[in-house]
N, C-alpha and C. Protein backbone atom coordinates (compact mmCIF):
# COMPACT_ATOMS: atom_id res chain seq x y z
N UNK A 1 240.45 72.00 162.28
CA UNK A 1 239.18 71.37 161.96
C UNK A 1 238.54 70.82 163.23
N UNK A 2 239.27 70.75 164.11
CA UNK A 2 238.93 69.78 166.01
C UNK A 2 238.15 71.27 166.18
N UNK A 3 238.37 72.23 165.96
CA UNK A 3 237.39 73.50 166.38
C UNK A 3 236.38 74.05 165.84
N UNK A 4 235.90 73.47 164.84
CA UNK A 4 234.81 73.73 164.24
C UNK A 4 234.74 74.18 162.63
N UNK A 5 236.28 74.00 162.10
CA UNK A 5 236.41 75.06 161.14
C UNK A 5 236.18 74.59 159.92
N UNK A 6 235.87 74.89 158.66
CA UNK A 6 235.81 73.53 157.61
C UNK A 6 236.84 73.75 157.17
N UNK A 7 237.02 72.51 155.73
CA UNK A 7 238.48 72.28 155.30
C UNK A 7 238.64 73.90 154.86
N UNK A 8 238.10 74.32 153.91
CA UNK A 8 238.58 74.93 153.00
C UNK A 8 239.07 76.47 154.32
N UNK A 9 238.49 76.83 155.34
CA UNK A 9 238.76 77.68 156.35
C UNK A 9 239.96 77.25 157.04
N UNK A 10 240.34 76.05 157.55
CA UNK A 10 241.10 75.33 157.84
C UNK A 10 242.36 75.30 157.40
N UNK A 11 242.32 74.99 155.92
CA UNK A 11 243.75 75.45 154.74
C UNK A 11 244.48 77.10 155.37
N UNK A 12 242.97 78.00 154.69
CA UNK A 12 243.43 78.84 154.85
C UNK A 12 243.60 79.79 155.60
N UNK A 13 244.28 79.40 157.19
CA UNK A 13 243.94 79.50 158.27
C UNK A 13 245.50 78.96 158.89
N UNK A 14 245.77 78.01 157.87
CA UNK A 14 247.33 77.24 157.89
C UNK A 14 248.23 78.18 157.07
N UNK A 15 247.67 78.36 156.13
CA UNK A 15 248.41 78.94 154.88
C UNK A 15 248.34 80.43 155.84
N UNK A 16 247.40 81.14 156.19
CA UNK A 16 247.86 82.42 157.33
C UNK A 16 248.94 82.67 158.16
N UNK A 17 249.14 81.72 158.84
CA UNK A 17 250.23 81.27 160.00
C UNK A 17 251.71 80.97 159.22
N UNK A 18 251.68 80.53 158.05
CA UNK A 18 252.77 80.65 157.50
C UNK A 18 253.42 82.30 157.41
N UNK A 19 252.48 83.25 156.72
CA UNK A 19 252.75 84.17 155.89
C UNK A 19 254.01 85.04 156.93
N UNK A 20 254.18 84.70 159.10
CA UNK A 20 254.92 85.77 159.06
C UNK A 20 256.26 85.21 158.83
N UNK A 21 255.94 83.93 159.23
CA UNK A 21 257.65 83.07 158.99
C UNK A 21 258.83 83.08 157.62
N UNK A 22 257.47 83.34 156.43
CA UNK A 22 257.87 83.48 155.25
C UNK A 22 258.41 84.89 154.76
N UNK A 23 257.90 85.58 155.78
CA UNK A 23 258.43 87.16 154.81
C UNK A 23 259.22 87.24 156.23
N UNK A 24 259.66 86.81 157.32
CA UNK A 24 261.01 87.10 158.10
C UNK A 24 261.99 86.38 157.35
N UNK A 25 261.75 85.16 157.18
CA UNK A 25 263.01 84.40 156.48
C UNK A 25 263.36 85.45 155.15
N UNK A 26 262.31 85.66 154.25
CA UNK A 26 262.87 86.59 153.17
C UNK A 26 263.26 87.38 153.21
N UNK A 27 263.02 88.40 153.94
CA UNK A 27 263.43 89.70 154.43
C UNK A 27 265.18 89.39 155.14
N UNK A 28 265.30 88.06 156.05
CA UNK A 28 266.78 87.78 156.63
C UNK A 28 267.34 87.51 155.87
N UNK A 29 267.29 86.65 153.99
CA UNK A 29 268.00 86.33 153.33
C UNK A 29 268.35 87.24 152.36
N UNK A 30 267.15 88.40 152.28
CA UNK A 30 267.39 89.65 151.24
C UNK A 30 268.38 90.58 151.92
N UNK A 31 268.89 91.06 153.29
CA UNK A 31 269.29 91.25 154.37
C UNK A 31 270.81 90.98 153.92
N UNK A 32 271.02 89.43 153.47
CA UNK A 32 272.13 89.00 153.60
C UNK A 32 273.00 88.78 152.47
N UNK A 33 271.49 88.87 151.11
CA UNK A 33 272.17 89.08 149.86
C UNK A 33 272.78 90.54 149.63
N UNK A 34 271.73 91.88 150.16
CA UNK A 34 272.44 93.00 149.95
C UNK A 34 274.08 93.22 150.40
N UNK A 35 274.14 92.25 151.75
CA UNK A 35 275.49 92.53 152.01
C UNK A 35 276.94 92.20 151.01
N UNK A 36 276.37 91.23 149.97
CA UNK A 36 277.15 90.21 149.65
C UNK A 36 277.99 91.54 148.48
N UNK A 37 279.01 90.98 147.95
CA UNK A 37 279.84 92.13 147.11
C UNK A 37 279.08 91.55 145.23
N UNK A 38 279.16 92.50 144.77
CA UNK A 38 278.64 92.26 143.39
C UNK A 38 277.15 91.92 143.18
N UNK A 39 276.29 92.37 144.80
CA UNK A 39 275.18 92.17 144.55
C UNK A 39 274.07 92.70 143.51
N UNK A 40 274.42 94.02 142.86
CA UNK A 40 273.92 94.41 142.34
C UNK A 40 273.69 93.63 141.02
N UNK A 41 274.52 93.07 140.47
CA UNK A 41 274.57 92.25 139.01
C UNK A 41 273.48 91.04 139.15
N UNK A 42 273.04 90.69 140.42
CA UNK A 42 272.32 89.55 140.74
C UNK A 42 271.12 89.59 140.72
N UNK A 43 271.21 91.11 140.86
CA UNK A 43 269.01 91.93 141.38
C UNK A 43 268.62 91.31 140.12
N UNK A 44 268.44 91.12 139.14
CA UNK A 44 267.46 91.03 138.00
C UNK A 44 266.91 89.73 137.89
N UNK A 45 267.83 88.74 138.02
CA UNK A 45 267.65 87.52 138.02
C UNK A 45 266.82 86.53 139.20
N UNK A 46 267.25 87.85 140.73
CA UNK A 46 266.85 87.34 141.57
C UNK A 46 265.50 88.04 141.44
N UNK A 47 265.28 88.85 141.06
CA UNK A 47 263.88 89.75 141.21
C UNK A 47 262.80 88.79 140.57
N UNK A 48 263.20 88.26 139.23
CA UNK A 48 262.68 87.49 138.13
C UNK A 48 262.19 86.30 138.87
N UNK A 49 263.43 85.64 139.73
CA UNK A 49 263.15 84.35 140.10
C UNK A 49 261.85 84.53 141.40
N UNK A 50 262.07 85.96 142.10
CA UNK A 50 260.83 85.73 143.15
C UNK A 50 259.38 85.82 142.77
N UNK A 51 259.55 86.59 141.51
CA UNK A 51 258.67 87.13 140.76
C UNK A 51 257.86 86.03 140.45
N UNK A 52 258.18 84.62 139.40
CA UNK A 52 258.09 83.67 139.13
C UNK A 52 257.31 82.67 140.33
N UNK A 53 258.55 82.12 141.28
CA UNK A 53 257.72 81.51 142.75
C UNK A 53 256.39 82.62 143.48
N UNK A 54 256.20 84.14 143.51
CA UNK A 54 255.07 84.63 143.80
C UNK A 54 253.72 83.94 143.07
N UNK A 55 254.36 84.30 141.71
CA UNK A 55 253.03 84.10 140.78
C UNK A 55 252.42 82.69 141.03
N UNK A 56 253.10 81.57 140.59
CA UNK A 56 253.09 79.72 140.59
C UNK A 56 252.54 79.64 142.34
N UNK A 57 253.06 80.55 143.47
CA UNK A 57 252.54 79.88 144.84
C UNK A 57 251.73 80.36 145.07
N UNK A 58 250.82 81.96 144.85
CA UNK A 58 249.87 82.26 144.71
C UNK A 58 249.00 81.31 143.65
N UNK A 59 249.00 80.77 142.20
CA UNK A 59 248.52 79.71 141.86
C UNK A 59 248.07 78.63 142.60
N UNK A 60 248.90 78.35 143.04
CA UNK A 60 249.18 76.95 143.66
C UNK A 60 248.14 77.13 145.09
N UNK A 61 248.24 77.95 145.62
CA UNK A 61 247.70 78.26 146.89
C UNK A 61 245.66 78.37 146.72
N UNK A 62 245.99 78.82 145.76
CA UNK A 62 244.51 79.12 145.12
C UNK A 62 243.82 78.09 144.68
N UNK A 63 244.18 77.22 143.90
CA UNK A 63 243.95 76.03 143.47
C UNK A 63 243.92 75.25 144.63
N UNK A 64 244.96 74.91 145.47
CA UNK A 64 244.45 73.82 146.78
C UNK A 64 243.29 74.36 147.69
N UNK A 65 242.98 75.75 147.46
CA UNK A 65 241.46 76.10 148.52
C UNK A 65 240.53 75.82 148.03
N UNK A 66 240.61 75.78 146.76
CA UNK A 66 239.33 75.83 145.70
C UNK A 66 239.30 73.89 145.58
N UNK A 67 239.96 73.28 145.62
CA UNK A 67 240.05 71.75 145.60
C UNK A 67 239.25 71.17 147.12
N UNK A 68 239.58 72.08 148.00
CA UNK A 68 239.44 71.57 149.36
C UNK A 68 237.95 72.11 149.84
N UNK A 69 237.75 72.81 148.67
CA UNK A 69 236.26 73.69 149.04
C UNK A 69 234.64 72.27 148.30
N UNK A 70 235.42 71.35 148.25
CA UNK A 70 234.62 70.33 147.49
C UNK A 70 234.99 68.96 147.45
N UNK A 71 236.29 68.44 147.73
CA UNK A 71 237.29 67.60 147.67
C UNK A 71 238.09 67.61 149.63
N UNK A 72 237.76 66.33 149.76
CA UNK A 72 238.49 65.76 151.29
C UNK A 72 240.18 65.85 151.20
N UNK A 73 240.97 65.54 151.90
CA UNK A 73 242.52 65.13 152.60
C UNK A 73 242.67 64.16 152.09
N UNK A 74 241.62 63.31 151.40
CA UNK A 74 242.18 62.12 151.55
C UNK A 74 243.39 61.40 150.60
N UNK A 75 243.24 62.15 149.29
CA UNK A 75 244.55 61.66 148.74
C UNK A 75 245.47 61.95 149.08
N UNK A 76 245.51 63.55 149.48
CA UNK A 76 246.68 64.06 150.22
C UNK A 76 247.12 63.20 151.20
N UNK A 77 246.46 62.66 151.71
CA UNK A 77 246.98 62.17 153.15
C UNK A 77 247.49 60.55 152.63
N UNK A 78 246.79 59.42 151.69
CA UNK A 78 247.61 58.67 150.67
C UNK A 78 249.03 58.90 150.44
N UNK A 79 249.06 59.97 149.65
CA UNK A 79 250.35 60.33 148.96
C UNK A 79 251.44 60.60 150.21
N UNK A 80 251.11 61.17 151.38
CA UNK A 80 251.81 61.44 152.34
C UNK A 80 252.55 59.46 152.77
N UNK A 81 251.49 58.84 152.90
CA UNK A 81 251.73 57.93 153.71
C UNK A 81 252.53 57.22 152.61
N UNK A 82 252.52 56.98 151.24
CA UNK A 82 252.99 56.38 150.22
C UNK A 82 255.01 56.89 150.36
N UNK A 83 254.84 58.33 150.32
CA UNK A 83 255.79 58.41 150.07
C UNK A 83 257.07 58.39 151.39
N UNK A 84 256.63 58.86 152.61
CA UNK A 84 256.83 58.27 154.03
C UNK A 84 256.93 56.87 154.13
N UNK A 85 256.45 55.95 153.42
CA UNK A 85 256.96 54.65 153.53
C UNK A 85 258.29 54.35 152.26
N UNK A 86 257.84 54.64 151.45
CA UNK A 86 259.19 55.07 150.59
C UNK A 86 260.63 55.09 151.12
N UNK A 87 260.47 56.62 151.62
CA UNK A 87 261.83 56.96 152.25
C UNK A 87 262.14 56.19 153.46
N UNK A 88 261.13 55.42 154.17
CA UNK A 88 261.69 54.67 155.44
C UNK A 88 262.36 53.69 154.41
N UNK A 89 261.87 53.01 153.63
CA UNK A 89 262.35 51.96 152.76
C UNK A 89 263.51 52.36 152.34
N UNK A 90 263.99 53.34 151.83
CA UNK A 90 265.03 53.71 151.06
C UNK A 90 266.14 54.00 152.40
N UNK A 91 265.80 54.35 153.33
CA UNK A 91 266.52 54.45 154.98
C UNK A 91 267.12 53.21 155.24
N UNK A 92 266.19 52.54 155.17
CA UNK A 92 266.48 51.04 155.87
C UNK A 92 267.61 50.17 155.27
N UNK A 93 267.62 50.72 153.76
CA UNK A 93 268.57 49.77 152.83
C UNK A 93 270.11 50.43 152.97
């Protein structure tokens, strides 16, 4: 946003820069499940379960651009600081 960009370009611009980290890590852990013995009995469940997190983070992803295309940081950035004081609290004890 220091470069000119608005929120909602901004998000998704963040959410870009994720995408190669996310499909190396998946690709290294799919990598490591094929190796595993009895993997085959696992594909369905695991297929189901990525299937599931695709659909809900594509949701999810969609919904925070469309929020940010009209709507500021600012609760986000609340809730950040709320719950960051939290856990220092819960640290400290």
């Amino acid at each position: 946003m220091l470069l000119g960009l608005k929120r909602p370009g901004a998000a998704r611009f963040s959410f870009l820069l994720s995408v190669p980290i996310i499909l190396g890590t998946g690709l290294l852990q799919a990598a490591k499940l094929l190796g595993m013995p009895d993997s085959g009995a696992q594909l369905l469940p695991m297929l189901s379960g990525f299937l599931a997190a695709l659909i809900t983070g594509y949701a999810c992803i969609r919904f925070l651009l469309s929020y940010l295309a009209d709507h500021s940081l600012s609760v986000f950035a609340m809730y950040c600081w709320i719950v960051g004081l939290l856990i220092l609290a819960v640290i400290a004890l």
